[in-house]
N, C-alpha and C. Protein backbone atom coordinates (compact mmCIF):
# COMPACT_ATOMS: atom_id res chain seq x y z
N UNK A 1 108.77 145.43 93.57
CA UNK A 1 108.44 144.04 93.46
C UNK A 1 109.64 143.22 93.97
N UNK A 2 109.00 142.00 94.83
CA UNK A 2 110.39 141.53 95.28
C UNK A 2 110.63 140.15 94.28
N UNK A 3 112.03 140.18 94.20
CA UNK A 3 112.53 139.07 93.21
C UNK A 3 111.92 137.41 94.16
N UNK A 4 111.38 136.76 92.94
CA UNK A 4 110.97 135.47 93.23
C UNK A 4 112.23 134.37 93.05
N UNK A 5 112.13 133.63 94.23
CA UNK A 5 113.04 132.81 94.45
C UNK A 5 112.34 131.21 94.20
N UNK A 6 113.71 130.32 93.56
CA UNK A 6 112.68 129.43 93.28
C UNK A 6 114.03 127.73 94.04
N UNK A 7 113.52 126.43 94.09
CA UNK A 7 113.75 125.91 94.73
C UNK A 7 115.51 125.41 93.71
N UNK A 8 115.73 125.47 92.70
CA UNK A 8 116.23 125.35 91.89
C UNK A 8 117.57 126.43 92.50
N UNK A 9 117.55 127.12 92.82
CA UNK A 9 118.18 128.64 93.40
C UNK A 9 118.64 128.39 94.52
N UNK A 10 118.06 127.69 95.42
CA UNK A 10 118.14 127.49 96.64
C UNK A 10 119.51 126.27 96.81
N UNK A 11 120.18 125.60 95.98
CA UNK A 11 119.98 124.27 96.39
C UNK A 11 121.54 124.63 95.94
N UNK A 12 122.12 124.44 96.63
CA UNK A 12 123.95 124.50 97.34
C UNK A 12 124.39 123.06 96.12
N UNK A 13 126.61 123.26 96.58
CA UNK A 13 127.09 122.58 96.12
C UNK A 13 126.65 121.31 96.85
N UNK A 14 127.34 120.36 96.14
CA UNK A 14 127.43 119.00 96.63
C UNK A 14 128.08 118.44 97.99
N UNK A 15 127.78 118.26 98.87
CA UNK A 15 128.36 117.94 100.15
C UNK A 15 129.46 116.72 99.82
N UNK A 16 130.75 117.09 100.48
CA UNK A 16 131.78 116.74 100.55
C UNK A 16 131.37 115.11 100.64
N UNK A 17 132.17 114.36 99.55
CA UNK A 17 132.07 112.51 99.59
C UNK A 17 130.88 112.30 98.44
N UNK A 18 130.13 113.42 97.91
CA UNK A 18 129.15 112.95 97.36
C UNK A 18 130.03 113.47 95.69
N UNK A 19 128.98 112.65 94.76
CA UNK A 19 128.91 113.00 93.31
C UNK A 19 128.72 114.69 93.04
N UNK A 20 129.78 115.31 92.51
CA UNK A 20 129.39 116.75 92.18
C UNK A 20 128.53 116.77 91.55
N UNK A 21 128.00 115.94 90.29
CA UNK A 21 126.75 116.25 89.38
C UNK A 21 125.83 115.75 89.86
N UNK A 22 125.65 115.06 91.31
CA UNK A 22 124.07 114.87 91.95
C UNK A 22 123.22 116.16 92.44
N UNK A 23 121.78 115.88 92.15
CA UNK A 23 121.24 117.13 92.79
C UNK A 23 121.35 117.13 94.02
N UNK A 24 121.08 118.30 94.65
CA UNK A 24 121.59 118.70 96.39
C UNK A 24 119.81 118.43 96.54
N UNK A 25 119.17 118.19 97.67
CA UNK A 25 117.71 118.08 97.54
C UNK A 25 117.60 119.31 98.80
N UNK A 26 116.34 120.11 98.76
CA UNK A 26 116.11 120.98 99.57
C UNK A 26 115.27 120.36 100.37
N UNK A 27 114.94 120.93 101.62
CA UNK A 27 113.75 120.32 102.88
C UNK A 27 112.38 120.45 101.68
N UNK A 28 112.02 120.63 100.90
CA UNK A 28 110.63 120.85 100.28
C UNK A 28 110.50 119.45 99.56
N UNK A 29 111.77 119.25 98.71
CA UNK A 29 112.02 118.08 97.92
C UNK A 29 112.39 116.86 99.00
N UNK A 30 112.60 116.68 99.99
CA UNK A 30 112.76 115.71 100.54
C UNK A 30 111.27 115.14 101.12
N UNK A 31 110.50 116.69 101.71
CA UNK A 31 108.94 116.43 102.05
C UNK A 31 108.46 115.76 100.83
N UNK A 32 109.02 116.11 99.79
CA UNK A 32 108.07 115.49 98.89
C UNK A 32 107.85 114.56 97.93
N UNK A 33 108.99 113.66 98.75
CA UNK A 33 109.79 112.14 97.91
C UNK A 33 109.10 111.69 99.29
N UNK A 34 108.86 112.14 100.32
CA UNK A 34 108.22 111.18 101.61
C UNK A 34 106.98 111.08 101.63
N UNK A 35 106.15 112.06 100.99
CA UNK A 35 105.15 112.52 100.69
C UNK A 35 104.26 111.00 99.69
N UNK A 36 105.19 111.41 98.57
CA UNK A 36 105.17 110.33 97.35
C UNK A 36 105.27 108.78 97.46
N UNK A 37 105.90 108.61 98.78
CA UNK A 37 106.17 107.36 98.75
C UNK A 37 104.72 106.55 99.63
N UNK A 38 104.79 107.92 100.84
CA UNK A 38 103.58 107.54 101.52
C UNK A 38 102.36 107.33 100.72
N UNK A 39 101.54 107.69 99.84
CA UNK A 39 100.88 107.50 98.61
C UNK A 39 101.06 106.62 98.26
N UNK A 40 102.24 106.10 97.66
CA UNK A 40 102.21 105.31 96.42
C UNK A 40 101.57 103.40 97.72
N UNK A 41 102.50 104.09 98.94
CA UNK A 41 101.72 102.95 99.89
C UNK A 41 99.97 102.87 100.17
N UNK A 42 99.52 103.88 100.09
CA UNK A 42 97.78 104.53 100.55
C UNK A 42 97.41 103.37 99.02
N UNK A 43 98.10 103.88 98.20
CA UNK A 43 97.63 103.55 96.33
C UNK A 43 97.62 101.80 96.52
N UNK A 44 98.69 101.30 96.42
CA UNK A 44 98.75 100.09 97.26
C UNK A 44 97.46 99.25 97.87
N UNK A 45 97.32 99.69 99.01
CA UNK A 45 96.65 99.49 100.20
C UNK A 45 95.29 99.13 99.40
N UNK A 46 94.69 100.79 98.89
CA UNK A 46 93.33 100.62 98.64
C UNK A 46 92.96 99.85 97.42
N UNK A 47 94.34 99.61 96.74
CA UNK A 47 93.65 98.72 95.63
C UNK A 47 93.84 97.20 95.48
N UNK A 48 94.53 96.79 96.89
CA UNK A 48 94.48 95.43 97.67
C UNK A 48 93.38 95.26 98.07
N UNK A 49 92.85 96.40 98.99
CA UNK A 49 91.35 96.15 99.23
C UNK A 49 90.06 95.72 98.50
N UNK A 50 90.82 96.29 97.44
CA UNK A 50 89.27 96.25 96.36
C UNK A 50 89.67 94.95 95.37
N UNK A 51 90.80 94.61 95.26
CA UNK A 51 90.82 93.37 94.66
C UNK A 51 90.27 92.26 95.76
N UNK A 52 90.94 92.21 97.06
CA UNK A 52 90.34 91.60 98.36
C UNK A 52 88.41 90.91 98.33
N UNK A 53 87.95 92.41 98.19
CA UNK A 53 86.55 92.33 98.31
C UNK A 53 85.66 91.71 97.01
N UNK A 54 86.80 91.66 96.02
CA UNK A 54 85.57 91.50 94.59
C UNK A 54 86.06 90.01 94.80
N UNK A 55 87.14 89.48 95.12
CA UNK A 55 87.36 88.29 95.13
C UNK A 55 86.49 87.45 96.37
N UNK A 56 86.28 87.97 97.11
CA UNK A 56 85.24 87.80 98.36
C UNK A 56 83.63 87.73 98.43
N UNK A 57 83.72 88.76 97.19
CA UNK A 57 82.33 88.75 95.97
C UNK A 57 81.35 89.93 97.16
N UNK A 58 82.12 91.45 97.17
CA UNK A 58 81.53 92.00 98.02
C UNK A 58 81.68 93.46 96.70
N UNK A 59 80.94 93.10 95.83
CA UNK A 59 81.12 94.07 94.79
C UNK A 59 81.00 95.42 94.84
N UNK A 60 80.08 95.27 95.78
CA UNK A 60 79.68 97.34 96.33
C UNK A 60 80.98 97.88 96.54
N UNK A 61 81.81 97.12 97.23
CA UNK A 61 83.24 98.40 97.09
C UNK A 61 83.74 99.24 96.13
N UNK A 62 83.43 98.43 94.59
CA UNK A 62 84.11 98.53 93.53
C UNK A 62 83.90 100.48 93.50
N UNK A 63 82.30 101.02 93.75
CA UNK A 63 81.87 101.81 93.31
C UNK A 63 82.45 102.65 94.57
N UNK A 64 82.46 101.94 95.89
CA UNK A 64 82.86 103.05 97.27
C UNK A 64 84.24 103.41 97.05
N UNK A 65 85.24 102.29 96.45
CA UNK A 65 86.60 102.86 96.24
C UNK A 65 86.82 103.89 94.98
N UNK A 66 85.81 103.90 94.36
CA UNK A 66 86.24 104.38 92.99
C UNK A 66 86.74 105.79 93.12
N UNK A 67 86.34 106.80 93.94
CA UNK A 67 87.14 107.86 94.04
C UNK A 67 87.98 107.88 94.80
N UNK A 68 88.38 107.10 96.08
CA UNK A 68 89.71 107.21 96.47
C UNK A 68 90.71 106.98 95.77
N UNK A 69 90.26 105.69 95.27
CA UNK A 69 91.31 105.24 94.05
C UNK A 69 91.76 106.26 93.27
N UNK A 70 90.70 106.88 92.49
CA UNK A 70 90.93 107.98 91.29
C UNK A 70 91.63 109.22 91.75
N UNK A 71 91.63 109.68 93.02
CA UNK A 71 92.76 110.85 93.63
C UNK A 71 93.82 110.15 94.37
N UNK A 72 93.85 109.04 94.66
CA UNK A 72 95.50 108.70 94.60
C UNK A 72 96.16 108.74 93.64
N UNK A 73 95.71 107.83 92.42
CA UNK A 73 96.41 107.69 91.18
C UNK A 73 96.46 109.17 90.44
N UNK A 74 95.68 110.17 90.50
CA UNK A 74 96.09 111.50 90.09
C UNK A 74 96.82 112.34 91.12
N UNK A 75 96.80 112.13 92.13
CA UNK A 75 97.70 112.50 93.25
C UNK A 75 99.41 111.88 92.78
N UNK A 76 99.95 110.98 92.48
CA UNK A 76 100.68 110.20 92.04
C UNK A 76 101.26 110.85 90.76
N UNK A 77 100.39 110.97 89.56
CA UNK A 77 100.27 111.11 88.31
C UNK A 77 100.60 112.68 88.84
N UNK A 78 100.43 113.63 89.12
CA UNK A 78 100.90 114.86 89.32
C UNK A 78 102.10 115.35 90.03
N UNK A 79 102.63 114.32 91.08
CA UNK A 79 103.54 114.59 91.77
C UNK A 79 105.05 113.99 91.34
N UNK A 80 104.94 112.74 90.28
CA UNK A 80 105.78 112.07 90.02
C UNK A 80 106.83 113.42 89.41
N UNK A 81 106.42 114.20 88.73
CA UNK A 81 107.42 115.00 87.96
C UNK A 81 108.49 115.56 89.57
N UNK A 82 107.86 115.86 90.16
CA UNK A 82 108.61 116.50 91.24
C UNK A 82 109.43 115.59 92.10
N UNK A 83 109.25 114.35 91.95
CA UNK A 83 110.00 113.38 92.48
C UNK A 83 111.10 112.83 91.65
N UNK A 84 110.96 112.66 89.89
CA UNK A 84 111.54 112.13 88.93
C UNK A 84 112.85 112.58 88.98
N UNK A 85 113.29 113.66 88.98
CA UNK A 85 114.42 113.63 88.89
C UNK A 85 115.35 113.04 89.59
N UNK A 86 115.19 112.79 90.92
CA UNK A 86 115.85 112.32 92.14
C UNK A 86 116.20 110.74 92.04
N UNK A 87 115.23 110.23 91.29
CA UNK A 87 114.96 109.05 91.41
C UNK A 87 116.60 108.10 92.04
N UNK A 88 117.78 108.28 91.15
CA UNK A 88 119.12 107.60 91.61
C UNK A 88 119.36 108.28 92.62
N UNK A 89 119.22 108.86 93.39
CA UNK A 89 119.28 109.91 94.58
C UNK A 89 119.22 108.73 95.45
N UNK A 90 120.54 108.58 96.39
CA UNK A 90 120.62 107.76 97.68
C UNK A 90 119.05 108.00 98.37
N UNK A 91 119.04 108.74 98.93
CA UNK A 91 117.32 108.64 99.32
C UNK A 91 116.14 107.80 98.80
N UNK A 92 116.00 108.23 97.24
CA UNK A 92 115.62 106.99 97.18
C UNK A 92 115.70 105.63 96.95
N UNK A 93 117.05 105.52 96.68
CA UNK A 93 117.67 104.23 96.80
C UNK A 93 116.88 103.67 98.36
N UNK A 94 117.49 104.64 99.14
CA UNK A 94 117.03 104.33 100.76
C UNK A 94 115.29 103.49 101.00
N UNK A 95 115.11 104.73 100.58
CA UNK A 95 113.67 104.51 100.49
C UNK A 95 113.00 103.21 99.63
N UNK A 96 114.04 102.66 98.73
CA UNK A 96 113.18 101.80 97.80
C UNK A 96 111.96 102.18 96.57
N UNK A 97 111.92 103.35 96.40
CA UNK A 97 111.51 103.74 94.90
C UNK A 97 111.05 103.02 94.22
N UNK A 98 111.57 102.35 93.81
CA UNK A 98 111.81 102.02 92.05
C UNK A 98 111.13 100.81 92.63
N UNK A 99 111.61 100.01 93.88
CA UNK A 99 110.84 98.66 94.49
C UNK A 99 109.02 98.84 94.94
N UNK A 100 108.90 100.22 95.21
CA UNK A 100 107.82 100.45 95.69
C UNK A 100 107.06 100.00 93.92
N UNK A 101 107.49 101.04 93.30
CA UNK A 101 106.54 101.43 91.57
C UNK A 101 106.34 99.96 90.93
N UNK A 102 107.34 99.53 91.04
CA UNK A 102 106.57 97.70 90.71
C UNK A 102 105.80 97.30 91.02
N UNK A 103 105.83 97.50 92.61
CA UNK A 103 104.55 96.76 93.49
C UNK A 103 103.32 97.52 93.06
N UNK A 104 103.58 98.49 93.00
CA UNK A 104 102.27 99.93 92.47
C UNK A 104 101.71 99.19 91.32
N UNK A 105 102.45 98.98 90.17
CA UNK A 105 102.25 98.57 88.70
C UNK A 105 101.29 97.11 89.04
N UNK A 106 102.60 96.28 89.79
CA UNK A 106 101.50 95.22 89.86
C UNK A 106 100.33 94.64 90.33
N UNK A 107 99.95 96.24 91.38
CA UNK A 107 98.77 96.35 92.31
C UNK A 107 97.67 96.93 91.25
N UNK A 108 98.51 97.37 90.08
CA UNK A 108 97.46 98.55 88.95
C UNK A 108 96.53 97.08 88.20
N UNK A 109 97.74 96.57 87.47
CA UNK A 109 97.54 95.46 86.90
C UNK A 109 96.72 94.45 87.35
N UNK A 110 97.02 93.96 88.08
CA UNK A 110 95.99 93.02 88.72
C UNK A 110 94.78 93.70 89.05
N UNK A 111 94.22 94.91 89.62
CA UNK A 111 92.67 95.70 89.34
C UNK A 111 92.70 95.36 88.30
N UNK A 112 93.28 96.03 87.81
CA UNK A 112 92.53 96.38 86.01
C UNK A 112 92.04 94.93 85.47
N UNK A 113 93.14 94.15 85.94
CA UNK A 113 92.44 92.31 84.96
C UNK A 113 91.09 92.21 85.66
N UNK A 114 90.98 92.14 86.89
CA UNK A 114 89.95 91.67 87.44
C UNK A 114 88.25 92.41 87.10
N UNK A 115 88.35 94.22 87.03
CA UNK A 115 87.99 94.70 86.81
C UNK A 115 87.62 94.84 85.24
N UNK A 116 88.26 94.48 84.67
CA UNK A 116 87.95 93.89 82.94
C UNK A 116 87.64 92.83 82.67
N UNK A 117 87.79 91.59 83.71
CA UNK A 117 87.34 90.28 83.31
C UNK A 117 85.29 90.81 84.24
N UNK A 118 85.30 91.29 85.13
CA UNK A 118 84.25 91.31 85.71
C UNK A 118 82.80 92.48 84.38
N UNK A 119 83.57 93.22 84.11
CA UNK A 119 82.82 94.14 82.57
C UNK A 119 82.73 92.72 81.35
N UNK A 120 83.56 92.50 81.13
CA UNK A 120 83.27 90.95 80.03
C UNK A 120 81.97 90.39 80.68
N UNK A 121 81.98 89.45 81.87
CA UNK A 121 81.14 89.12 82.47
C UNK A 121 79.82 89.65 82.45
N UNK A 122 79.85 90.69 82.67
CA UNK A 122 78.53 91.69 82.84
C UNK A 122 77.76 91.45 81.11
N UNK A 123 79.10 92.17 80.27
CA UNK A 123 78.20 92.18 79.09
C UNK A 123 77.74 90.89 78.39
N UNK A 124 78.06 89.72 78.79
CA UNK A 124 78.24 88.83 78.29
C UNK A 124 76.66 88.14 78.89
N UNK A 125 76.51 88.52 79.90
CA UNK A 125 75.05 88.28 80.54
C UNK A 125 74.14 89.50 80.48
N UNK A 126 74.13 90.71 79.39
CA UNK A 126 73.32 91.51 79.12
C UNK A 126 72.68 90.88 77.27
N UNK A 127 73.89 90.50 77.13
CA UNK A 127 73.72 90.02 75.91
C UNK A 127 72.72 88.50 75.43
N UNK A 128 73.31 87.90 76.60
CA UNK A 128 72.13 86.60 76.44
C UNK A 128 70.85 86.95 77.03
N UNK A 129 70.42 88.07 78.03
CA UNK A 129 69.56 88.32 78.11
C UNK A 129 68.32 89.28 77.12
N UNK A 130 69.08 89.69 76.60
CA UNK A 130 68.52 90.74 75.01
C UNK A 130 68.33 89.52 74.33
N UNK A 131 69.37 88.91 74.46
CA UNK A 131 68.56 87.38 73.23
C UNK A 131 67.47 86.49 73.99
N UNK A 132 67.29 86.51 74.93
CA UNK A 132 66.49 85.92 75.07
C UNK A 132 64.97 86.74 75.05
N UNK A 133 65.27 87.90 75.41
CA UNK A 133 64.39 88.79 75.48
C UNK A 133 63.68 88.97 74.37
N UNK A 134 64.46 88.96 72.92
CA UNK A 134 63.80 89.26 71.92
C UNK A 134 63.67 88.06 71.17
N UNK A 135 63.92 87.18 71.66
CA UNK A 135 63.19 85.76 71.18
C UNK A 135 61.76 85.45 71.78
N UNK A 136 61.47 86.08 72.88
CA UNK A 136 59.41 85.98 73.27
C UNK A 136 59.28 86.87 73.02
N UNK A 137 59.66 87.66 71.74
CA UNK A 137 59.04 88.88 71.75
C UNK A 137 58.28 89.04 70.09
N UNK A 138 57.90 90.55 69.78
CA UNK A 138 57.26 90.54 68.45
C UNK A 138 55.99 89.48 68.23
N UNK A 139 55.39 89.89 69.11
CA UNK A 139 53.65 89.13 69.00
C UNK A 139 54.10 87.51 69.07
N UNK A 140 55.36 86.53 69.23
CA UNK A 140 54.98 85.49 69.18
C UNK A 140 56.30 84.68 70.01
N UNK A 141 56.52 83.69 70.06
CA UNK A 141 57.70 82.54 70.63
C UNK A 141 58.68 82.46 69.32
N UNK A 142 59.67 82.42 69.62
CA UNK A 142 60.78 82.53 68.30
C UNK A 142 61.93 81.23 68.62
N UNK A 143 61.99 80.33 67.90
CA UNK A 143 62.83 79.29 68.60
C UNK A 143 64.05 79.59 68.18
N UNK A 144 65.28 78.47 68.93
CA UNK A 144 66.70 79.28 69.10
C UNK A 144 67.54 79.68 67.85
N UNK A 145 66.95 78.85 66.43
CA UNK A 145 67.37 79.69 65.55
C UNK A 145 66.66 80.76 64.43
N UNK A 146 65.98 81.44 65.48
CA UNK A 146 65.03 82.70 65.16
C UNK A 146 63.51 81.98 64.15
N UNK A 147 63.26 80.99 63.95
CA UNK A 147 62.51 80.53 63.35
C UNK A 147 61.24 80.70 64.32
N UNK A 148 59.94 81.20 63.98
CA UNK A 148 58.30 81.36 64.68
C UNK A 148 58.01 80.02 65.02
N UNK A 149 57.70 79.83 66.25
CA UNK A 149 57.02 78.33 67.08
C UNK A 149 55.63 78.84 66.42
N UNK A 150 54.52 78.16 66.15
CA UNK A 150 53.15 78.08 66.25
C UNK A 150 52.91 78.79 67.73
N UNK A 151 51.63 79.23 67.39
CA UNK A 151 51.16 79.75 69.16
C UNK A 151 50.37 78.71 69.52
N UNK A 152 50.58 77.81 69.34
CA UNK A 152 50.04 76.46 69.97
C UNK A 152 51.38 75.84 71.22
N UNK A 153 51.03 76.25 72.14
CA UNK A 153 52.22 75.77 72.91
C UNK A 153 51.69 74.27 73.94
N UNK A 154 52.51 73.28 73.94
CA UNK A 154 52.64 72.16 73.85
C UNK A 154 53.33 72.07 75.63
N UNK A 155 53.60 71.04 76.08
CA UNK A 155 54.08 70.60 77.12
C UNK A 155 55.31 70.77 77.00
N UNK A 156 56.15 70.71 76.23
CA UNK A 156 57.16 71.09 76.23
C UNK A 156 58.03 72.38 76.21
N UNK A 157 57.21 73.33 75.55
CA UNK A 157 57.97 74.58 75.76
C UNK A 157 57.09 75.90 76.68
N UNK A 158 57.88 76.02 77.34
CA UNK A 158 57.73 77.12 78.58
C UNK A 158 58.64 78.41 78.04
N UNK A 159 58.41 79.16 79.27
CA UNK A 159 59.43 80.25 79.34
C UNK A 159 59.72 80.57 80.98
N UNK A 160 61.01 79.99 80.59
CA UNK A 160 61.59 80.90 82.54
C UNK A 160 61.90 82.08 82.18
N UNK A 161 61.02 82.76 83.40
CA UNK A 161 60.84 84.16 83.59
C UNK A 161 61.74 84.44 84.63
N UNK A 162 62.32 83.68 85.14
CA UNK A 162 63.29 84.18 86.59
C UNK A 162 64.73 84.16 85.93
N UNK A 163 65.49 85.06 86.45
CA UNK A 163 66.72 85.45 85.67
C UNK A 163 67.93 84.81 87.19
């Protein structure tokens, strides 16, 4: 059996000018802080889009983005450990890191409000419709504080049927 080598093993002293207690990063770990960053931009992107479109009132996206969205952010959510350590790592200083994950946060944040004020909305017009629903209902007309109208209906009270 041949001995397994692991990236941890691989990874030399500190190059001359640098911090001895910084990690040394291998070509795997560097793919994969470039990797991460490219993402966290894709993550970005598509959830500009979808705030874009609901504000535009083009709601069908909500449901077309919903799985891109959901494998970036677990794409992200899985890879961060492999990036975390590095984080004070000139690289990503270079790169902007820590500047990117704000923008991420505040790209999360802002979905999520919009996407929670738009569910309020929804239920909030399922709800007046159940009330209204079960106010012409049970064999008779029920006025707005649940009290029985006569079935003698008068010029004055109708029912809009169009929603």
């Amino acid at each position: 059996m041949t001995p397994r080598t692991f990236r941890f093993g691989q990874r030399g002293p500190a190059p001359e000018g640098e911090a001895p207690d910084q990690l040394v990063l291998t070509s795997q770990d560097e793919e994969n802080i470039h990797a991460y960053v490219a993402k966290i931009h894709d993550t970005i992107d598509v959830l500009n889009r979808e705030v874009e479109a609901i504000k535009a009132g083009n709601l069908d996206v909500v449901s077309a983005i919903f799985e891109e969205k959901s494998r970036a952010l677990k794409w992200l959510e899985l890879q961060t450990p492999l990036v975390e350590p590095f984080m004070d790592h000139p690289i990503m200083v270079e790169l902007e890191v820590k500047a990117q994950l704000k923008q991420l946060k505040g790209a999360i944040e802002e979905d999520s409000a919009i996407l929670s004020r738009m569910a309020v909305a929804a239920r909030t017009i399922l709800r007046e419709v159940k009330k209204i629903s079960n106010r012409n209902a049970l064999d008779g007309n029920y006025g707005k504080m649940g009290q029985r109208v006569s079935g003698v209906a008068d010029k004055n009270m109708h029912v809009d049927q169009k929603f």
